[in-house]
N, C-alpha and C. Protein backbone atom coordinates (compact mmCIF):
# COMPACT_ATOMS: atom_id res chain seq x y z
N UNK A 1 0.76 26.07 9.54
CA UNK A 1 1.41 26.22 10.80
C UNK A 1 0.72 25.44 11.91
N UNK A 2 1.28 26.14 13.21
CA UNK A 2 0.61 25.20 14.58
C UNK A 2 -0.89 25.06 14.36
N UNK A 3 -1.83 26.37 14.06
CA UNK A 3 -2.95 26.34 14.06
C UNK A 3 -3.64 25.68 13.60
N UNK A 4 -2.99 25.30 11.99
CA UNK A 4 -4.32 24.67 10.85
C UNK A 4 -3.40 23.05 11.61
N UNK A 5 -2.77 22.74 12.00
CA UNK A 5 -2.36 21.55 12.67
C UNK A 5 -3.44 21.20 13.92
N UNK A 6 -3.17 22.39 14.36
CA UNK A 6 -4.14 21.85 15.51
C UNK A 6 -6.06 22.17 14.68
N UNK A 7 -6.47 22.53 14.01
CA UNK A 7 -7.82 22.60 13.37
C UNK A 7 -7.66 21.02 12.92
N UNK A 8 -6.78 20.60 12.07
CA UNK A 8 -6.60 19.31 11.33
C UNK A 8 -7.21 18.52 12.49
N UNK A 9 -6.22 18.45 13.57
CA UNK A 9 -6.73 17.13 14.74
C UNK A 9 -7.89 17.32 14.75
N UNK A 10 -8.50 19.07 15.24
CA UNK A 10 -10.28 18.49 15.48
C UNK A 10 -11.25 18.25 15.13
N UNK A 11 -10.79 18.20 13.26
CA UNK A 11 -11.39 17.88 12.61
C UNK A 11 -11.37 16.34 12.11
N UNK A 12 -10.23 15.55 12.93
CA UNK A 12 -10.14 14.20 12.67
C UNK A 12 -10.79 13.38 13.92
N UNK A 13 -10.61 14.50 15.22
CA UNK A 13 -11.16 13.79 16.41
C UNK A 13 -12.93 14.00 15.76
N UNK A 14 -13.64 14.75 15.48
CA UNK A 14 -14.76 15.04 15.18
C UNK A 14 -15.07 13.86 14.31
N UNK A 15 -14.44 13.49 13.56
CA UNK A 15 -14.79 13.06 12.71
C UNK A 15 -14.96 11.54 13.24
N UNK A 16 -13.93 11.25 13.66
CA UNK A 16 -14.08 9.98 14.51
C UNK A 16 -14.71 10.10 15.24
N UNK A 17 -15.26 10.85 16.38
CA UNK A 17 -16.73 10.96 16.88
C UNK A 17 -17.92 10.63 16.08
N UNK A 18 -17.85 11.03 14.89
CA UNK A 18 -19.12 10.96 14.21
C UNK A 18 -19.01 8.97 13.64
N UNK A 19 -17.90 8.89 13.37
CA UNK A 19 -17.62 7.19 13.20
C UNK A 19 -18.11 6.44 14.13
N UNK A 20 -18.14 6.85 15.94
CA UNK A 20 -18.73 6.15 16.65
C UNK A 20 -20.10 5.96 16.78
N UNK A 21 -20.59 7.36 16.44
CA UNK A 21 -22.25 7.27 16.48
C UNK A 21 -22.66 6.57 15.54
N UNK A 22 -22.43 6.44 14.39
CA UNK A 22 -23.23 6.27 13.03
C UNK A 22 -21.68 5.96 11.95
N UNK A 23 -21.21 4.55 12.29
CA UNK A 23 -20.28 4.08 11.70
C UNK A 23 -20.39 3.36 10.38
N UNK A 24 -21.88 2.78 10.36
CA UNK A 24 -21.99 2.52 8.42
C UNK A 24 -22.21 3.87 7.73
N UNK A 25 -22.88 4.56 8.61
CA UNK A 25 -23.15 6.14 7.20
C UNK A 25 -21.81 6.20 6.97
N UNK A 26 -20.79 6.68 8.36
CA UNK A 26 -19.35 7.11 8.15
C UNK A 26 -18.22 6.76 6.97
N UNK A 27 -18.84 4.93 7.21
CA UNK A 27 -18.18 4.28 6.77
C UNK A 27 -17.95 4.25 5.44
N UNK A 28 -19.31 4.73 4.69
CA UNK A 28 -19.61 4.97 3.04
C UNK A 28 -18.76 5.96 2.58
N UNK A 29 -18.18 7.31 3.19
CA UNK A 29 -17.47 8.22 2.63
C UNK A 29 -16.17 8.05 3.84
N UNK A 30 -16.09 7.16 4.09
CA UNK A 30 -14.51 7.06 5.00
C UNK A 30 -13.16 7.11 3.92
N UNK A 31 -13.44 6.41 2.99
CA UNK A 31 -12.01 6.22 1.60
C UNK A 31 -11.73 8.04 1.08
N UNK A 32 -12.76 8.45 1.60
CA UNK A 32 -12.36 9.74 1.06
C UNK A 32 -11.02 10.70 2.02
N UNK A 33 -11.39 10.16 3.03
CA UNK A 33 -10.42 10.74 4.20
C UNK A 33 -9.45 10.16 4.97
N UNK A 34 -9.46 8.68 4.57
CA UNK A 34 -8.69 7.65 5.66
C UNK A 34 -7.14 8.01 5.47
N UNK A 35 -6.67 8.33 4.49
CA UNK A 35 -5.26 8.69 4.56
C UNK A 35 -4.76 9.95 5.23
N UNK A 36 -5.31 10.51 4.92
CA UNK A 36 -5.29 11.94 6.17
C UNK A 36 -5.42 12.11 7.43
N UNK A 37 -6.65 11.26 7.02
CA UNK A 37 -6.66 11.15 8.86
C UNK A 37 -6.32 10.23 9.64
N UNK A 38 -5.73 9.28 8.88
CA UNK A 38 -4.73 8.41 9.90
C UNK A 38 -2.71 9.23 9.61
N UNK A 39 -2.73 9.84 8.84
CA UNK A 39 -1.49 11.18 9.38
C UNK A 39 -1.71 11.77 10.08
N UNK A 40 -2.87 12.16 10.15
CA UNK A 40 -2.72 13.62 10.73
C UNK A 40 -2.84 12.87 12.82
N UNK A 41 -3.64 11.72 12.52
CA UNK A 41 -3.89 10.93 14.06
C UNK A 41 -2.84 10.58 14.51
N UNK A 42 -1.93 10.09 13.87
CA UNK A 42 -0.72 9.32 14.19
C UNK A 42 0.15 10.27 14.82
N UNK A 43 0.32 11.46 14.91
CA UNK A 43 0.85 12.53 15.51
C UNK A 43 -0.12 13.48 16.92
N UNK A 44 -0.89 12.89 16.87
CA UNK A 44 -2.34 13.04 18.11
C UNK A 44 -1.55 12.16 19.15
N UNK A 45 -1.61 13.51 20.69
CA UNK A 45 -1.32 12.49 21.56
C UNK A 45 -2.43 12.11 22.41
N UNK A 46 -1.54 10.88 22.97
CA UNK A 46 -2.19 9.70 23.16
C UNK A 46 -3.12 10.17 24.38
N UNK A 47 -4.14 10.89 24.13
CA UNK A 47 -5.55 10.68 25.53
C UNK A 47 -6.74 10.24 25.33
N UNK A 48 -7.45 10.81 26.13
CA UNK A 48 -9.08 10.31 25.95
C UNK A 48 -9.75 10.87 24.36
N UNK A 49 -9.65 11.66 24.05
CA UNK A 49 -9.72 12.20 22.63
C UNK A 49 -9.19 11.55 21.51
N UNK A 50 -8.41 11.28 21.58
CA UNK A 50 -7.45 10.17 20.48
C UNK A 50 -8.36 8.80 20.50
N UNK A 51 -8.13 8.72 21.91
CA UNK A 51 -9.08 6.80 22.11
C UNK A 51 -10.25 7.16 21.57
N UNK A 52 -11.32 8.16 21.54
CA UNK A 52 -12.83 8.04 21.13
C UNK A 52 -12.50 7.88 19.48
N UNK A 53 -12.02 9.12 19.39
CA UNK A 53 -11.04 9.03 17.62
C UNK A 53 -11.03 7.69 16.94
N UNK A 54 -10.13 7.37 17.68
CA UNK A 54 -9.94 5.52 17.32
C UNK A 54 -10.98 4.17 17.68
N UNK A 55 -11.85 4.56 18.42
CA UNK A 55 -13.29 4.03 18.37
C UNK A 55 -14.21 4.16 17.46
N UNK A 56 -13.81 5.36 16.80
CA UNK A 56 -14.95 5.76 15.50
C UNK A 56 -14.37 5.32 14.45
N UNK A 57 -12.91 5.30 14.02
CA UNK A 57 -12.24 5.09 12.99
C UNK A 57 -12.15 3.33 13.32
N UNK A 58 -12.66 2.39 14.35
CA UNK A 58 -12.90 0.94 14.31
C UNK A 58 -14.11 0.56 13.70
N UNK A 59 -15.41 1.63 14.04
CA UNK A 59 -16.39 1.55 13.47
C UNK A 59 -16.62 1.81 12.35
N UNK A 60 -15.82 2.83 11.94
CA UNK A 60 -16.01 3.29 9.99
C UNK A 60 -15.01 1.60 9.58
N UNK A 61 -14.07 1.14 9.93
CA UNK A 61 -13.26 0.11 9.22
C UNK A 61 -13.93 -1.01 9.46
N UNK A 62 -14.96 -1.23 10.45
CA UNK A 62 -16.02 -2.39 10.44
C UNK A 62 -17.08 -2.50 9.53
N UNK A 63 -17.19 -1.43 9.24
CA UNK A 63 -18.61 -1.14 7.71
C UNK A 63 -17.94 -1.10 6.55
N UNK A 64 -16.86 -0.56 6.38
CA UNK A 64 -15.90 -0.42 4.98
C UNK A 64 -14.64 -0.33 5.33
N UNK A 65 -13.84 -2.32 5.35
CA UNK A 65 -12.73 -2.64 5.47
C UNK A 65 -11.70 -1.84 4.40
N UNK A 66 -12.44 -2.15 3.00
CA UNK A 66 -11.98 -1.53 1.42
C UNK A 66 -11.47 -0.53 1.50
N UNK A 67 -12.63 0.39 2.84
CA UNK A 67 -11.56 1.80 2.28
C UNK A 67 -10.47 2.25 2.64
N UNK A 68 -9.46 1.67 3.67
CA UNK A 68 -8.13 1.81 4.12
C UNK A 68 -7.31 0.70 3.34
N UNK A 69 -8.00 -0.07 2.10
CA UNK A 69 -7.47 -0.86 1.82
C UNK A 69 -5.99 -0.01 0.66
N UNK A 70 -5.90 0.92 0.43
CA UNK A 70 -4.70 1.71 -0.47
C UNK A 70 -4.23 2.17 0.48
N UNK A 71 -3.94 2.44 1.74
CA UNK A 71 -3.33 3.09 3.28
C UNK A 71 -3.41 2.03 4.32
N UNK A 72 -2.63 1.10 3.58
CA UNK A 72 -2.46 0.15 5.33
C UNK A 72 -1.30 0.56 5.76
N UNK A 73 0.05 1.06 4.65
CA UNK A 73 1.15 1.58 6.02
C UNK A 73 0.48 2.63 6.80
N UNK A 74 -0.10 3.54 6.38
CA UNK A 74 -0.72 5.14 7.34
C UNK A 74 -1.32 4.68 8.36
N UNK A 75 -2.13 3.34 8.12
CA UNK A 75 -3.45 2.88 8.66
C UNK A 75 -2.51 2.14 10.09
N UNK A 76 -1.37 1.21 9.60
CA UNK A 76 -0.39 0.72 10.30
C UNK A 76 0.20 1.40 11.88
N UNK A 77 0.77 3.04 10.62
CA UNK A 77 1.50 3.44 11.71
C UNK A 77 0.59 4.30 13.01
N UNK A 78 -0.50 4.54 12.34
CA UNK A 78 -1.53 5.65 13.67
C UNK A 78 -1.74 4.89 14.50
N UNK A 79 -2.14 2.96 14.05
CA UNK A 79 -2.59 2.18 15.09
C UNK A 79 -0.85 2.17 15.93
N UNK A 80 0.19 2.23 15.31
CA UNK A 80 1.14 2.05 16.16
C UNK A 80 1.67 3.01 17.24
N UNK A 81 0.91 4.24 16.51
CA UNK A 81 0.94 5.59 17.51
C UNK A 81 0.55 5.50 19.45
N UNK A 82 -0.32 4.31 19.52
CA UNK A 82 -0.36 3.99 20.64
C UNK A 82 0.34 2.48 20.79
N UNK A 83 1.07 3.44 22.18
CA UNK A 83 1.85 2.10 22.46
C UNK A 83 2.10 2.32 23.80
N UNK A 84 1.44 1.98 25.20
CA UNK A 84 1.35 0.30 24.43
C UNK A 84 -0.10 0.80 23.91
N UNK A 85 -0.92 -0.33 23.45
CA UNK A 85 -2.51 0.12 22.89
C UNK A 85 -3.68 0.23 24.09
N UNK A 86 -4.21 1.19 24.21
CA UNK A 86 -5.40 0.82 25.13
C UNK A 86 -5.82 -0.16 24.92
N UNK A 87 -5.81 -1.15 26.47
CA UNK A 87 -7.01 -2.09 26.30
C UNK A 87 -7.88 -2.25 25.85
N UNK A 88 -8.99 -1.18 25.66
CA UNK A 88 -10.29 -1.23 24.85
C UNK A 88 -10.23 -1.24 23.47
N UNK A 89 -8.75 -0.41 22.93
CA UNK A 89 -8.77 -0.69 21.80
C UNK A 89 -8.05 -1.67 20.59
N UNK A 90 -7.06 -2.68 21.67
CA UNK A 90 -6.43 -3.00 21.44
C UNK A 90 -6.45 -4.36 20.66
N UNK A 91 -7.64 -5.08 21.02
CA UNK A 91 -8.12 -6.52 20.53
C UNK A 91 -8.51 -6.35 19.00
N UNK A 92 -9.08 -4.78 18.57
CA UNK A 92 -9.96 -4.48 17.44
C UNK A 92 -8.49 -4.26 16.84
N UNK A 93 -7.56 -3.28 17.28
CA UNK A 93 -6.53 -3.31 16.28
C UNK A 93 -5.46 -4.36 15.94
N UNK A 94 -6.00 -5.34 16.53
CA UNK A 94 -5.26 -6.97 16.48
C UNK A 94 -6.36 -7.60 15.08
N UNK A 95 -7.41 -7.36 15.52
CA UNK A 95 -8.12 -7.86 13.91
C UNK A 95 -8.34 -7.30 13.16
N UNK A 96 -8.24 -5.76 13.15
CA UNK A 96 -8.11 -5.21 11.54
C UNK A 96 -6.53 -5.22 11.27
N UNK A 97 -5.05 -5.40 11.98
CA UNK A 97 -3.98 -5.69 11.37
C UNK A 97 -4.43 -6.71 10.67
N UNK A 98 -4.95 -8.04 11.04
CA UNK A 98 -4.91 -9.69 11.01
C UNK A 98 -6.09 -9.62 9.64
N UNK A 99 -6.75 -9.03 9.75
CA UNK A 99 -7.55 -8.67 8.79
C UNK A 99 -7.00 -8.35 6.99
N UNK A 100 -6.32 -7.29 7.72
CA UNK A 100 -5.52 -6.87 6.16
C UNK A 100 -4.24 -7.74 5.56
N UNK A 101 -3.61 -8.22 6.52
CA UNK A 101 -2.70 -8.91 6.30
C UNK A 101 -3.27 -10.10 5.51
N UNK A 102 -4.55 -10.62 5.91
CA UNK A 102 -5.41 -11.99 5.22
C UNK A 102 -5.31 -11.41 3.93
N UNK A 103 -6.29 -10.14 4.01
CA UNK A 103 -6.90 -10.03 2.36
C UNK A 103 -5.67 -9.38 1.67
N UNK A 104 -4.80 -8.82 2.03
CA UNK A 104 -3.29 -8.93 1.03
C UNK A 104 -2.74 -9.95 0.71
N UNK A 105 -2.58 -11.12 1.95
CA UNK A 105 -2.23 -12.05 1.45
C UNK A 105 -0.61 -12.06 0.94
N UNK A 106 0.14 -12.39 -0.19
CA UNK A 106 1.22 -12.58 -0.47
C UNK A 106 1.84 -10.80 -1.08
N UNK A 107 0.99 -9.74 -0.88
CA UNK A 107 1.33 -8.93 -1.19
C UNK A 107 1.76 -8.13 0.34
N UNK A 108 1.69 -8.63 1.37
CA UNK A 108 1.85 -8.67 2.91
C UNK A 108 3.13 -8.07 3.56
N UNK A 109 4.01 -8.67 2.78
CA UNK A 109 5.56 -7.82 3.17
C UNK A 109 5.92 -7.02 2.49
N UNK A 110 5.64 -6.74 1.13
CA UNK A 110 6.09 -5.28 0.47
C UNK A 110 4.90 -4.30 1.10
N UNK A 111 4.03 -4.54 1.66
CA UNK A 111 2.73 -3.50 2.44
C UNK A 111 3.64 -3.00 3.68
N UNK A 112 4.10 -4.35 4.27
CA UNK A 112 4.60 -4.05 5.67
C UNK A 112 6.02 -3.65 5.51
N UNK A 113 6.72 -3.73 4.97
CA UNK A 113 7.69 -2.97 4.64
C UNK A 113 7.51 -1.74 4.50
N UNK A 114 6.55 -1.29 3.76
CA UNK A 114 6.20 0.32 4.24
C UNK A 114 6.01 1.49 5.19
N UNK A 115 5.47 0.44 5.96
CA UNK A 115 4.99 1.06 7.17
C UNK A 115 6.20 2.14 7.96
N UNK A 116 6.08 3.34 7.90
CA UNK A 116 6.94 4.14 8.55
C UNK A 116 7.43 3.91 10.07
């Protein structure tokens, strides 16, 4: 219900907090959670909490690109959750799209076709 919905977010905002402090440790066990918690973010509205969120989850995807590499639509749609994108965060989610799109490569439009 509402509750474990709302526990979910603060356990994804937390978590992305902890991505900002210490984003290679994060980054080592990020594949374990990146699909979840880019659902469960993508439905997070858009404030100061969300933006730190998404500062930590730039820093876990700067140490371990690989591990959102099986969730680029999820990964897709949370970054699309802000719109327009914060400035601050907006250049980083221009190069990890540009990023994945490289290392997919010709597998690029059946990925992006997914994207909800």
């Amino acid at each position: 219900g509402q509750r474990q919905h709302h526990l979910m977010q603060n356990v994804c905002i937390t978590l992305g907090r902890l991505g900002m402090v210490c984003g290679p440790q994060m980054g080592k066990v990020f594949g374990s959670f990146v699909r979840t918690w880019c659902l469960v973010m993508r439905g997070a509205r858009p404030d100061g909490e969300k933006t730190n969120a998404f500062q930590g989850l730039i820093s876990m995807l700067r140490a371990n690109p690989q591990a959102a590499l099986t969730c680029v639509p999820e990964l897709a749609a949370a970054i699309s959750s802000f719109y327009p994108a914060p400035p601050t965060l907006e250049p980083a989610f221009r190069e990890i799209l540009t990023g994945y799109k490289g290392t997919l490569a010709e597998h690029w439009p059946s990925v992006y076709a997914q994207i909800p």
